[in-house]
Structure formats: structure tokens, C-alpha cells
PDB file of N, CA and C in Angstrom:
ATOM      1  N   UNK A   1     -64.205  41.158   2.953  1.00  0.00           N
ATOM      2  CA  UNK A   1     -63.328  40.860   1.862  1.00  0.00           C
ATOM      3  C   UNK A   1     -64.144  40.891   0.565  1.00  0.00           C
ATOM      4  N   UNK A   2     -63.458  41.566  -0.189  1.00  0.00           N
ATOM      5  CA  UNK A   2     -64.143  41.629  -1.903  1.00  0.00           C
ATOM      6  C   UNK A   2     -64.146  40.311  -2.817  1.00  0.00           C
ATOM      7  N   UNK A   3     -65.407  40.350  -3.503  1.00  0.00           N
ATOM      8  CA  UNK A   3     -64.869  39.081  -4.384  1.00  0.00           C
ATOM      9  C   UNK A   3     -63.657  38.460  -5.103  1.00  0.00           C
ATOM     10  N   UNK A   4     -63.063  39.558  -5.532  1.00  0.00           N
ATOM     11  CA  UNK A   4     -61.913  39.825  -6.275  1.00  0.00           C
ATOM     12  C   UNK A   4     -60.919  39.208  -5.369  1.00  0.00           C
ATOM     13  N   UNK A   5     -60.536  39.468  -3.931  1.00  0.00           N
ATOM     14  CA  UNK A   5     -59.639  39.110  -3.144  1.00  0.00           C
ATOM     15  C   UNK A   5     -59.787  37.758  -2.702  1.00  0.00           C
ATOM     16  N   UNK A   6     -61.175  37.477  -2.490  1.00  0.00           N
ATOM     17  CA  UNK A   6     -61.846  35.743  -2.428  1.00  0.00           C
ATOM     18  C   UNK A   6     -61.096  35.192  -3.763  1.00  0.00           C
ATOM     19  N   UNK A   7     -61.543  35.615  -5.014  1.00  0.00           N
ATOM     20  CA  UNK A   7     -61.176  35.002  -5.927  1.00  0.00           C
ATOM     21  C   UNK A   7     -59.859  34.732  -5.948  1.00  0.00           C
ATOM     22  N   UNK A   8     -59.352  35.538  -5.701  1.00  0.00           N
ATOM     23  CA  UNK A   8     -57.338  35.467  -5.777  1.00  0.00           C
ATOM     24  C   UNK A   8     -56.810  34.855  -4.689  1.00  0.00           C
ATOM     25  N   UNK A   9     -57.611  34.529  -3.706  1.00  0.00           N
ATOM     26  CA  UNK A   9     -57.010  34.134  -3.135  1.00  0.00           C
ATOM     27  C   UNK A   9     -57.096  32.452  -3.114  1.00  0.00           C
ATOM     28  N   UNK A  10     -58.554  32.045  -3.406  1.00  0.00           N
ATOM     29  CA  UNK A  10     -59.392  30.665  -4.383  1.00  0.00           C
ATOM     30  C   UNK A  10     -57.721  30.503  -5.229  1.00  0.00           C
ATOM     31  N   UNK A  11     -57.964  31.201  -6.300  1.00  0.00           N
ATOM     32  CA  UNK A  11     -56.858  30.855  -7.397  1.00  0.00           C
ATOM     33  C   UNK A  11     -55.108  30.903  -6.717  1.00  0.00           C
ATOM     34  N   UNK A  12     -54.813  31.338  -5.583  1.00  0.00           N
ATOM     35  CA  UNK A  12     -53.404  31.092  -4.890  1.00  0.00           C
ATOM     36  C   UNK A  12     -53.349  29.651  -4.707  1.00  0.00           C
ATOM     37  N   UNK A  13     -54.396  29.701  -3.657  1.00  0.00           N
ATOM     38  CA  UNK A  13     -54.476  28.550  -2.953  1.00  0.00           C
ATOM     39  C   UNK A  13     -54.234  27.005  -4.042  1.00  0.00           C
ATOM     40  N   UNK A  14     -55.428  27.049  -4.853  1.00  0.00           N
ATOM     41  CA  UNK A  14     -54.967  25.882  -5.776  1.00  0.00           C
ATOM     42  C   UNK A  14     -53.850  25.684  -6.758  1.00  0.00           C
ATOM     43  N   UNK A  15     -53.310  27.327  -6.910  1.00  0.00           N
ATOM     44  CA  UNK A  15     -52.067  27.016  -7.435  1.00  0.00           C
ATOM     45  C   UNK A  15     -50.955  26.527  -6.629  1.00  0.00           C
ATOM     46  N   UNK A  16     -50.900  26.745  -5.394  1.00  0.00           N
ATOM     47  CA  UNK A  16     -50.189  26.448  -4.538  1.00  0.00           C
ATOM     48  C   UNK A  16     -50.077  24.762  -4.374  1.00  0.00           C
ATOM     49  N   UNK A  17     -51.208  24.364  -4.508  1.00  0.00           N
ATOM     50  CA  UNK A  17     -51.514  22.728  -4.345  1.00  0.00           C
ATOM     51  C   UNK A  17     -51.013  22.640  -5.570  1.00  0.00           C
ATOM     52  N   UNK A  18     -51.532  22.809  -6.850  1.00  0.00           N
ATOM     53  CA  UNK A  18     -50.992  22.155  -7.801  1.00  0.00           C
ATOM     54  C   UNK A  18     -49.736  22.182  -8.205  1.00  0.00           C
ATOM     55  N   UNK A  19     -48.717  23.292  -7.397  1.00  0.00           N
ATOM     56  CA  UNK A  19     -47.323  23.249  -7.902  1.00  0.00           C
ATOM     57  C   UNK A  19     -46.728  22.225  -6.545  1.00  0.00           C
ATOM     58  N   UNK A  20     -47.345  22.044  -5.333  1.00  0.00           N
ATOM     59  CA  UNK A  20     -47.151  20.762  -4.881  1.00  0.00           C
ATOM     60  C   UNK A  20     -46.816  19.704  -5.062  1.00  0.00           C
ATOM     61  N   UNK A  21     -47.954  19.431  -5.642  1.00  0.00           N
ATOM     62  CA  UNK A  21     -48.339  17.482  -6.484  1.00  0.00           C
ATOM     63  C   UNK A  21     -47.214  17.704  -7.671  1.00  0.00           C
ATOM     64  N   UNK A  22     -47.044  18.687  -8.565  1.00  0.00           N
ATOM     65  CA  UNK A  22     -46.059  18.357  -9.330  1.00  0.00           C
ATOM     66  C   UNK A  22     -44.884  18.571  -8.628  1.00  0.00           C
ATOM     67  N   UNK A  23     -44.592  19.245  -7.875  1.00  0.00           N
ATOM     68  CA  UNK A  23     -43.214  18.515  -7.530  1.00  0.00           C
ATOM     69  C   UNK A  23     -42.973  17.239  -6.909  1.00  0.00           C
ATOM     70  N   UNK A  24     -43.961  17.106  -5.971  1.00  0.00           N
ATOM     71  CA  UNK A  24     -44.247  15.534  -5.768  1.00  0.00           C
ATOM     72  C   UNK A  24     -43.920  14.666  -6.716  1.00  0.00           C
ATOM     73  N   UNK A  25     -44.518  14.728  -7.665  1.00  0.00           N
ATOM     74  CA  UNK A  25     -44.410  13.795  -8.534  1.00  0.00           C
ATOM     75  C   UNK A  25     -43.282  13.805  -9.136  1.00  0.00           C
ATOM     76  N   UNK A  26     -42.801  14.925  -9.277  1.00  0.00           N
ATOM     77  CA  UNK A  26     -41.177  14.789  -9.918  1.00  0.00           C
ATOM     78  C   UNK A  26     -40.504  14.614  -9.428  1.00  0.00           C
ATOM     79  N   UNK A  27     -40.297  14.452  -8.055  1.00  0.00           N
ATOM     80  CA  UNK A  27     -39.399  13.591  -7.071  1.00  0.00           C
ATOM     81  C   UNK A  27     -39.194  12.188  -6.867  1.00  0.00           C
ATOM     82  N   UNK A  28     -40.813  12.029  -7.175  1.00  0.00           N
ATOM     83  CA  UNK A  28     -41.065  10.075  -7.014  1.00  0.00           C
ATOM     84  C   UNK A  28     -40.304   9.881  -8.341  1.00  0.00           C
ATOM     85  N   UNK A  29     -40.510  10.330  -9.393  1.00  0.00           N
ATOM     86  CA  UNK A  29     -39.737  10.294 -10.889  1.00  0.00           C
ATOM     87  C   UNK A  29     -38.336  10.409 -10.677  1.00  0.00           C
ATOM     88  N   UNK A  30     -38.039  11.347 -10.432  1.00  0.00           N
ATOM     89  CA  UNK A  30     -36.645  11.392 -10.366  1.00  0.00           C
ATOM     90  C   UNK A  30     -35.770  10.324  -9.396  1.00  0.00           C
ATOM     91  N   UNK A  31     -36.756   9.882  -7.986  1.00  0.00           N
ATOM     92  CA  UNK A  31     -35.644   8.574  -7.188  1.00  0.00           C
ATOM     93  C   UNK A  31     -36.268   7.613  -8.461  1.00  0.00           C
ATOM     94  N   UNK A  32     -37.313   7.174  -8.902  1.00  0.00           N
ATOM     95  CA  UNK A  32     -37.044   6.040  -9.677  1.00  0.00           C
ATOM     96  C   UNK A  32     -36.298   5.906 -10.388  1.00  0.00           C
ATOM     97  N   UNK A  33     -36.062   7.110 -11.477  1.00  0.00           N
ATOM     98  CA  UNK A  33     -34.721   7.071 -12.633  1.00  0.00           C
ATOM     99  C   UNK A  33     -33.220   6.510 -11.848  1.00  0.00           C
ATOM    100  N   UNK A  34     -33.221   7.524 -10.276  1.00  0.00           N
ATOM    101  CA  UNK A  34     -31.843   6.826  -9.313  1.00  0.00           C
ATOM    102  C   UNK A  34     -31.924   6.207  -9.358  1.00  0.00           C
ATOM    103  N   UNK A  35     -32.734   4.970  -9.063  1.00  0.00           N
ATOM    104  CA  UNK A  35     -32.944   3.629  -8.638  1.00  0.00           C
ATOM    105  C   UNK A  35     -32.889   2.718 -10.034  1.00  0.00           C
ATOM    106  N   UNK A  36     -33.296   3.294 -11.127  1.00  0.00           N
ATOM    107  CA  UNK A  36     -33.392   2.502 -11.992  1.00  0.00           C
ATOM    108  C   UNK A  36     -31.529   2.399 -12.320  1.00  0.00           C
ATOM    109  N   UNK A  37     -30.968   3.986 -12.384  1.00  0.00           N
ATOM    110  CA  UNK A  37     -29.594   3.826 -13.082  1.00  0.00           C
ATOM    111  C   UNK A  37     -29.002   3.271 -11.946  1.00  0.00           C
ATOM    112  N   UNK A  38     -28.891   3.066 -10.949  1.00  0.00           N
ATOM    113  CA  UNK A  38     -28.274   2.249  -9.516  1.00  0.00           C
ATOM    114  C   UNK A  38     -28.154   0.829 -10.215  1.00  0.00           C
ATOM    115  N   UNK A  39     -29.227   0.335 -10.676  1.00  0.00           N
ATOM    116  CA  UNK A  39     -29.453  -0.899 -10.914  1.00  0.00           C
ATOM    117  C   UNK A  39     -28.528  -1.371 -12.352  1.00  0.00           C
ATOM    118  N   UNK A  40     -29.206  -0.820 -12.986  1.00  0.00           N
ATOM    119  CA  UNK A  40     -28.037  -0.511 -14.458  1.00  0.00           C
ATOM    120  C   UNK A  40     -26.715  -0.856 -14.090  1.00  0.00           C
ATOM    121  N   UNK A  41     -25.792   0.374 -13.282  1.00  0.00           N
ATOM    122  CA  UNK A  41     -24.648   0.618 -12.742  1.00  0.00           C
ATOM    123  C   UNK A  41     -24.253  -0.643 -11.876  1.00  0.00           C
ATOM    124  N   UNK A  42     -25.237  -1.131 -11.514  1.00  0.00           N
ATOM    125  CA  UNK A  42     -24.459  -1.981 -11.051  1.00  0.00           C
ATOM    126  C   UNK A  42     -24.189  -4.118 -11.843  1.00  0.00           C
ATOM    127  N   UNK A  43     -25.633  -3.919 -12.729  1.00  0.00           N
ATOM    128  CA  UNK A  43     -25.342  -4.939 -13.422  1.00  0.00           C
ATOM    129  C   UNK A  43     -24.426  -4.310 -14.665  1.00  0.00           C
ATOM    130  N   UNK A  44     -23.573  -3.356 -15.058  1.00  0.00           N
ATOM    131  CA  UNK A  44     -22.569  -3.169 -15.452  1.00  0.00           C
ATOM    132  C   UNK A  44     -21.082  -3.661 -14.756  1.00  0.00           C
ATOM    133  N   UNK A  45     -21.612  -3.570 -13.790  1.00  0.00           N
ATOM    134  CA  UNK A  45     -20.244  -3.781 -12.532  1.00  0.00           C
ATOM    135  C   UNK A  45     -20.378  -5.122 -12.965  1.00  0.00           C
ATOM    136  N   UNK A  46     -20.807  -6.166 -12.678  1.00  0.00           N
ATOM    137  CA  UNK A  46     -21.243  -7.515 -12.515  1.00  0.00           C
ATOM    138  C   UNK A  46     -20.270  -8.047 -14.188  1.00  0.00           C
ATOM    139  N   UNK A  47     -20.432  -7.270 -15.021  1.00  0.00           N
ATOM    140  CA  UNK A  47     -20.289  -7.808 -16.364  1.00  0.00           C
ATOM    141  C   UNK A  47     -19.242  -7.669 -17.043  1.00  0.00           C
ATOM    142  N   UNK A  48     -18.454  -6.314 -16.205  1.00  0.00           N
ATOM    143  CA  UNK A  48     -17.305  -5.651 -16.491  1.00  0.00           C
ATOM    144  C   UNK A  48     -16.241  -6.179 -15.239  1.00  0.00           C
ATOM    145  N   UNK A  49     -16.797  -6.574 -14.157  1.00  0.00           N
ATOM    146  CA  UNK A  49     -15.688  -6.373 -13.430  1.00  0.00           C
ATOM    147  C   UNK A  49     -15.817  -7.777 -12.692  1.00  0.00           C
ATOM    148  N   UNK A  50     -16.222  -9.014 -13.157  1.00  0.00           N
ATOM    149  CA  UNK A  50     -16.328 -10.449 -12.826  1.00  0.00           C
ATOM    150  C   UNK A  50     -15.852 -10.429 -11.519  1.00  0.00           C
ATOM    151  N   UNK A  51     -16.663 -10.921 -10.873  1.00  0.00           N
ATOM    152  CA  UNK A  51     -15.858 -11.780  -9.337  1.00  0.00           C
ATOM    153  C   UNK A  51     -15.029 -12.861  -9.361  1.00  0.00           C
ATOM    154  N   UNK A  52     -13.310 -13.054  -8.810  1.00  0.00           N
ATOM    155  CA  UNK A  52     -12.828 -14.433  -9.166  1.00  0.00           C
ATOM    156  C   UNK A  52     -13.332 -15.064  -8.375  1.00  0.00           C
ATOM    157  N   UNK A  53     -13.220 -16.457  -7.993  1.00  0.00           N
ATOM    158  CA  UNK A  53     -14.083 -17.504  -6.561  1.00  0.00           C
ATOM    159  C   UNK A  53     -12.394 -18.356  -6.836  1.00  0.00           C
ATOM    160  N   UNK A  54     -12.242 -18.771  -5.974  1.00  0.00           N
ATOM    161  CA  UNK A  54     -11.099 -19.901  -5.599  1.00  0.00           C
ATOM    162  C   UNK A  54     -12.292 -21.259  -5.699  1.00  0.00           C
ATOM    163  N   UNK A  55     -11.568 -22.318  -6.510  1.00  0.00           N
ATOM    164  CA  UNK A  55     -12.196 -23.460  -6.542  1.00  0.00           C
ATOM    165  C   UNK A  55     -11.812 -24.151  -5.332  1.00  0.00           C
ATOM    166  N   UNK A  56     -12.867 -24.337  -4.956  1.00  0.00           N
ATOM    167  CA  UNK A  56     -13.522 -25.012  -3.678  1.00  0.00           C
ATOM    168  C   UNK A  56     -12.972 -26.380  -2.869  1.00  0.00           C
ATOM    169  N   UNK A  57     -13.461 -27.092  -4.322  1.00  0.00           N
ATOM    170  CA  UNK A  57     -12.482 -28.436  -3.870  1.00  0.00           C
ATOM    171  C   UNK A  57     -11.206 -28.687  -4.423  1.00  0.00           C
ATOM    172  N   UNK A  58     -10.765 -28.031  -4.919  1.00  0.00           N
ATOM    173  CA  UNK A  58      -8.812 -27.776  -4.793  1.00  0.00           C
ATOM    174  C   UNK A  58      -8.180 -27.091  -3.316  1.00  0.00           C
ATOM    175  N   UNK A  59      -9.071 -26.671  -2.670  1.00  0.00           N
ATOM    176  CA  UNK A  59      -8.375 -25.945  -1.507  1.00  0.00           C
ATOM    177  C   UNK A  59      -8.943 -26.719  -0.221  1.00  0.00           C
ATOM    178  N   UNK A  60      -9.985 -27.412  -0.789  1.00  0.00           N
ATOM    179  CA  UNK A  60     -10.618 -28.940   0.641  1.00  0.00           C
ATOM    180  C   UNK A  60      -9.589 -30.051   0.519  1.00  0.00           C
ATOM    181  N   UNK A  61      -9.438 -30.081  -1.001  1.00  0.00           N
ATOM    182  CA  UNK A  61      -8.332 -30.953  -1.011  1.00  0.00           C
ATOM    183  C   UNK A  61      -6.785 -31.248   0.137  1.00  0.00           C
ATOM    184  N   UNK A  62      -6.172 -29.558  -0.587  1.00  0.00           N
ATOM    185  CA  UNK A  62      -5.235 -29.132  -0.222  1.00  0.00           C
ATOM    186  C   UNK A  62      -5.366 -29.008   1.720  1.00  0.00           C
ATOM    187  N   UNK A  63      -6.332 -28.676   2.192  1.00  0.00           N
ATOM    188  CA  UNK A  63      -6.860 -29.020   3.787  1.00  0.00           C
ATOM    189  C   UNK A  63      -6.764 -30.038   3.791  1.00  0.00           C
ATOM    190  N   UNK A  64      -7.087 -31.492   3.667  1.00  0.00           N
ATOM    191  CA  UNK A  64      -7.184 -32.348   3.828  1.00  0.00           C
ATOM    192  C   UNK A  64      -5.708 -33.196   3.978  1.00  0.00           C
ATOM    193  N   UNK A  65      -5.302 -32.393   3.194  1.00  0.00           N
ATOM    194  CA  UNK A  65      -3.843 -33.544   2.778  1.00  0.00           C
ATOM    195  C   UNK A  65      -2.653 -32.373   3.939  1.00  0.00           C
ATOM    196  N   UNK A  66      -2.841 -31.217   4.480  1.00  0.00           N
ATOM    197  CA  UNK A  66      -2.682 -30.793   5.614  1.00  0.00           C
ATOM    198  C   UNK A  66      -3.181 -31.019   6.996  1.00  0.00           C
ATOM    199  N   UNK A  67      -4.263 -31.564   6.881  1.00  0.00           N
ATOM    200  CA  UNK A  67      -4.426 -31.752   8.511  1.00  0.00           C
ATOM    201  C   UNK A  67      -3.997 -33.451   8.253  1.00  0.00           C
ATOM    202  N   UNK A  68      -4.142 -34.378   7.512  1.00  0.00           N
ATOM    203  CA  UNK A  68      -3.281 -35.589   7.546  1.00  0.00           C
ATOM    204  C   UNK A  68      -1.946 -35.972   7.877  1.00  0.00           C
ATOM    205  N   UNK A  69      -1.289 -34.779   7.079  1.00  0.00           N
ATOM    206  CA  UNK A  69       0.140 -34.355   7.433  1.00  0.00           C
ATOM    207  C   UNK A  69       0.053 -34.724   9.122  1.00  0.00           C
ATOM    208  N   UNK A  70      -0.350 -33.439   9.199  1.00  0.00           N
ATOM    209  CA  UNK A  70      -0.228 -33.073  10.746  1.00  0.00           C
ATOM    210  C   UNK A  70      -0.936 -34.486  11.685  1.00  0.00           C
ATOM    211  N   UNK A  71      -1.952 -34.582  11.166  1.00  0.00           N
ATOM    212  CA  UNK A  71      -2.110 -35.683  12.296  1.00  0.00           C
ATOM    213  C   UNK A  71      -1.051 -37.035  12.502  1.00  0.00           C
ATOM    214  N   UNK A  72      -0.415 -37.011  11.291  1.00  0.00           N
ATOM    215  CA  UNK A  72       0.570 -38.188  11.363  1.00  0.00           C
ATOM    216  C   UNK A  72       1.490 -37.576  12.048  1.00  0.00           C
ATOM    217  N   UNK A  73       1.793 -36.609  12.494  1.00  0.00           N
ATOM    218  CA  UNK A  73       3.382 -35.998  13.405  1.00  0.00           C
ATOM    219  C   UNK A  73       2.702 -35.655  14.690  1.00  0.00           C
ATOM    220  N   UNK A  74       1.302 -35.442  14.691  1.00  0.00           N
ATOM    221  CA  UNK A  74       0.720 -35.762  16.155  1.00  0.00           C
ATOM    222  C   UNK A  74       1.409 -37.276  16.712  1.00  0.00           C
ATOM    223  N   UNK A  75       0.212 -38.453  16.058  1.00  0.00           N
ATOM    224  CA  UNK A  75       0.826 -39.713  16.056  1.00  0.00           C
ATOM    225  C   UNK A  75       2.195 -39.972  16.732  1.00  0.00           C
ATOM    226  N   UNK A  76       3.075 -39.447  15.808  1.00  0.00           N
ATOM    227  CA  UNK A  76       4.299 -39.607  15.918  1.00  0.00           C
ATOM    228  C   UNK A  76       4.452 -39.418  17.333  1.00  0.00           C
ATOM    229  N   UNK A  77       4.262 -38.409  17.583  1.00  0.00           N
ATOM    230  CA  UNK A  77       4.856 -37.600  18.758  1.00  0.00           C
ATOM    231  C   UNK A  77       4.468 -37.886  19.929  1.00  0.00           C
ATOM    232  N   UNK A  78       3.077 -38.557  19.957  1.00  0.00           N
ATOM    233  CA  UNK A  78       2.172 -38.976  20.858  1.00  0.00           C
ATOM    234  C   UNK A  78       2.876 -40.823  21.087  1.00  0.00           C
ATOM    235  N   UNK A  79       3.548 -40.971  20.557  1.00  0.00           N
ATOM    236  CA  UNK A  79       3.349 -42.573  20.041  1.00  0.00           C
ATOM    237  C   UNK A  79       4.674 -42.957  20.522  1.00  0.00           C
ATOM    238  N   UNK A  80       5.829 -41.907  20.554  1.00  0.00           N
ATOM    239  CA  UNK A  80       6.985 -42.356  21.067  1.00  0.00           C
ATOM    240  C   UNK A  80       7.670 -43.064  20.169  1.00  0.00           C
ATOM    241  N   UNK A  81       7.089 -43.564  19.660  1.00  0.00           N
ATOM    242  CA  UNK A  81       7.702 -43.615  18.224  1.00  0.00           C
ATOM    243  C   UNK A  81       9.084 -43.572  17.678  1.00  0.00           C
ATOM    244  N   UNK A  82      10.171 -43.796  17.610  1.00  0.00           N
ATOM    245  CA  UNK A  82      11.245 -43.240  17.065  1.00  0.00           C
ATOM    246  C   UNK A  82      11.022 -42.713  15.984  1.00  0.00           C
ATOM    247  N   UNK A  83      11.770 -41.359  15.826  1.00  0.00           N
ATOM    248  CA  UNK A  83      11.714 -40.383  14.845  1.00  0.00           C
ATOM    249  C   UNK A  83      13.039 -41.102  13.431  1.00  0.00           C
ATOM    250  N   UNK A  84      12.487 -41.268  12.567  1.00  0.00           N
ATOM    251  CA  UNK A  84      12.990 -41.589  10.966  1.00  0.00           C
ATOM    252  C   UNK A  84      13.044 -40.366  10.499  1.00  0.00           C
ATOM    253  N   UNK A  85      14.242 -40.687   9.561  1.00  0.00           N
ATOM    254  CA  UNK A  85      14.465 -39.414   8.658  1.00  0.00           C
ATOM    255  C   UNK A  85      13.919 -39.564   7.726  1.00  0.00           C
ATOM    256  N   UNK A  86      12.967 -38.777   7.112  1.00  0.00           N
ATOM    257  CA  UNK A  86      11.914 -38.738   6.119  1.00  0.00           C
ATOM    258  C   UNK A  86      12.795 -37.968   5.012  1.00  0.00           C
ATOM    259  N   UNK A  87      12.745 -38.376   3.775  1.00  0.00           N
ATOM    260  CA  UNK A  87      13.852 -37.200   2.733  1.00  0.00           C
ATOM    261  C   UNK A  87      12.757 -37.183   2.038  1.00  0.00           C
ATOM    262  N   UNK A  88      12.271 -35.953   1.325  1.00  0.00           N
ATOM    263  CA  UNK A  88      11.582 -35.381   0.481  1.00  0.00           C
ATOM    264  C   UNK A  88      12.315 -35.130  -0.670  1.00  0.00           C
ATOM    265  N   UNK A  89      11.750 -34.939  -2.054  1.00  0.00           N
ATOM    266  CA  UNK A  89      12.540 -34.782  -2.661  1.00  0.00           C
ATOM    267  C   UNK A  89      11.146 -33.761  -3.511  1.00  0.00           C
ATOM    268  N   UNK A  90      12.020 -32.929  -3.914  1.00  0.00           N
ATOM    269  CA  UNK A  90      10.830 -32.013  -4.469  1.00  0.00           C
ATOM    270  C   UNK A  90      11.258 -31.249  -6.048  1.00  0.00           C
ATOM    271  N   UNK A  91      10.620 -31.522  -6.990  1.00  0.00           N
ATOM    272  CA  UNK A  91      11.472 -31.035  -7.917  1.00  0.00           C
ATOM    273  C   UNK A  91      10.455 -29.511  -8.471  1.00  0.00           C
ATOM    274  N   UNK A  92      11.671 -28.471  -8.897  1.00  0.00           N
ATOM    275  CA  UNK A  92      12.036 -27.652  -9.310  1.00  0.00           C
ATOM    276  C   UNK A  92      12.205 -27.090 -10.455  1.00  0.00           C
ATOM    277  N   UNK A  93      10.832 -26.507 -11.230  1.00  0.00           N
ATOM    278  CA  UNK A  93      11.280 -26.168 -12.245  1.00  0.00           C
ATOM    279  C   UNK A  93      11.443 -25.023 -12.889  1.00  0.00           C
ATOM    280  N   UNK A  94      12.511 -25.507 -13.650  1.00  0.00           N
ATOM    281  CA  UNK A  94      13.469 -23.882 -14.292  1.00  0.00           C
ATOM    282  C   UNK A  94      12.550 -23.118 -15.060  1.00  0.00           C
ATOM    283  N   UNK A  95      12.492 -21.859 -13.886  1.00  0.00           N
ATOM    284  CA  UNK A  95      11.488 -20.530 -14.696  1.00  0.00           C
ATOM    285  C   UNK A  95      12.253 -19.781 -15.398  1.00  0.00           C
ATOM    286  N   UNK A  96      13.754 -20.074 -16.045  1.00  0.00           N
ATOM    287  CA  UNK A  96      14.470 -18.911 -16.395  1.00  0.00           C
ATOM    288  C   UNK A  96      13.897 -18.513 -17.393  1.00  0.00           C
ATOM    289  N   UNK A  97      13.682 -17.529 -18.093  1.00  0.00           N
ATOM    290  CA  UNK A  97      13.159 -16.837 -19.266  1.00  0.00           C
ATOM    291  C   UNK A  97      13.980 -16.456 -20.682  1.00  0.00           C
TER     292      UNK A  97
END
């Protein structure tokens, strides 16, 4: 082999590596930018699009004063008890518009 063909082939070779590493590297670049706008995108979500939560102890409450219910008509029922007429009275108010 001639110098000339050594040489060219010397100069392939490291061009070959060096268009490697740069694409390498512009790949690691480019998922970070993904990763960075992922992150972005999503503390946009967070700011724009609020999560509601149901308050907690309004609905322990509301459990509570249901399984009481119920355990008193367990009671009842368990207890022999004579059954009373319980009247509820519940008021109603006018949504007319």
C-alpha cells in the first residue's frame, strides 16, 4: 500500500470517529432539551390545569354521621325494639330562577 492510500485512509478513519462523537453528542443534547421541555410542559400543566382535591374532613364527617345512621337501625333491628315512626322534615329550597 502507498503512502497516499495509508494517508487516506489515516484521514477516513478519524473522520469517521469524529463525525461519531459529534453525533453522540448531539443526541445526549438533544434528549436533554426533551427532558428539559417534558419538564417545562409539565409544570405548565400543574399551573394551568390545577388539580381539584375534595376536602377531606367534610366527607369523614359526612361517613361518620352515615355509618351512625346505620348503626342505630342495626340496633334497632337487632334489639327488637319496636319500630317508631321517625318523620323527617327536610326543607327545600326554591332554585327557581
Amino acid at each position: 500500500m502507498s503512502k497516499v492510500q495509508c494517508f487516506k485512509e489515516f484521514v477516513n478513519e478519524r473522520l469517521t470517529a469524529a463525525a461519531e462523537q459529534i453525533f453522540r453528542y448531539l443526541e445526549e443534547t438533544v434528549a436533554k432539551y426533551e427532558e428539559e421541555i417534558d419538564r417545562q410542559r409539565r409544570l405548565l400543566d400543574l399551573i394551568w390545569k390545577p388539580e381539584i382535591r375534595l376536602r377531606r374532613a367534610v366527607v369523614h364527617e359526612q361517613r361518620e354521621a352515615i355509618l351512625k345512621y346505620v348503626g342505630a337501625l342495626g340496633k334497632e333491628i337487632r334489639g327488637g325494639a319496636p319500630r317508631t315512626s321517625v318523620h323527617r322534615h327536610y326543607v327545600i329550597n326554591d332554585l327557581s330562577i
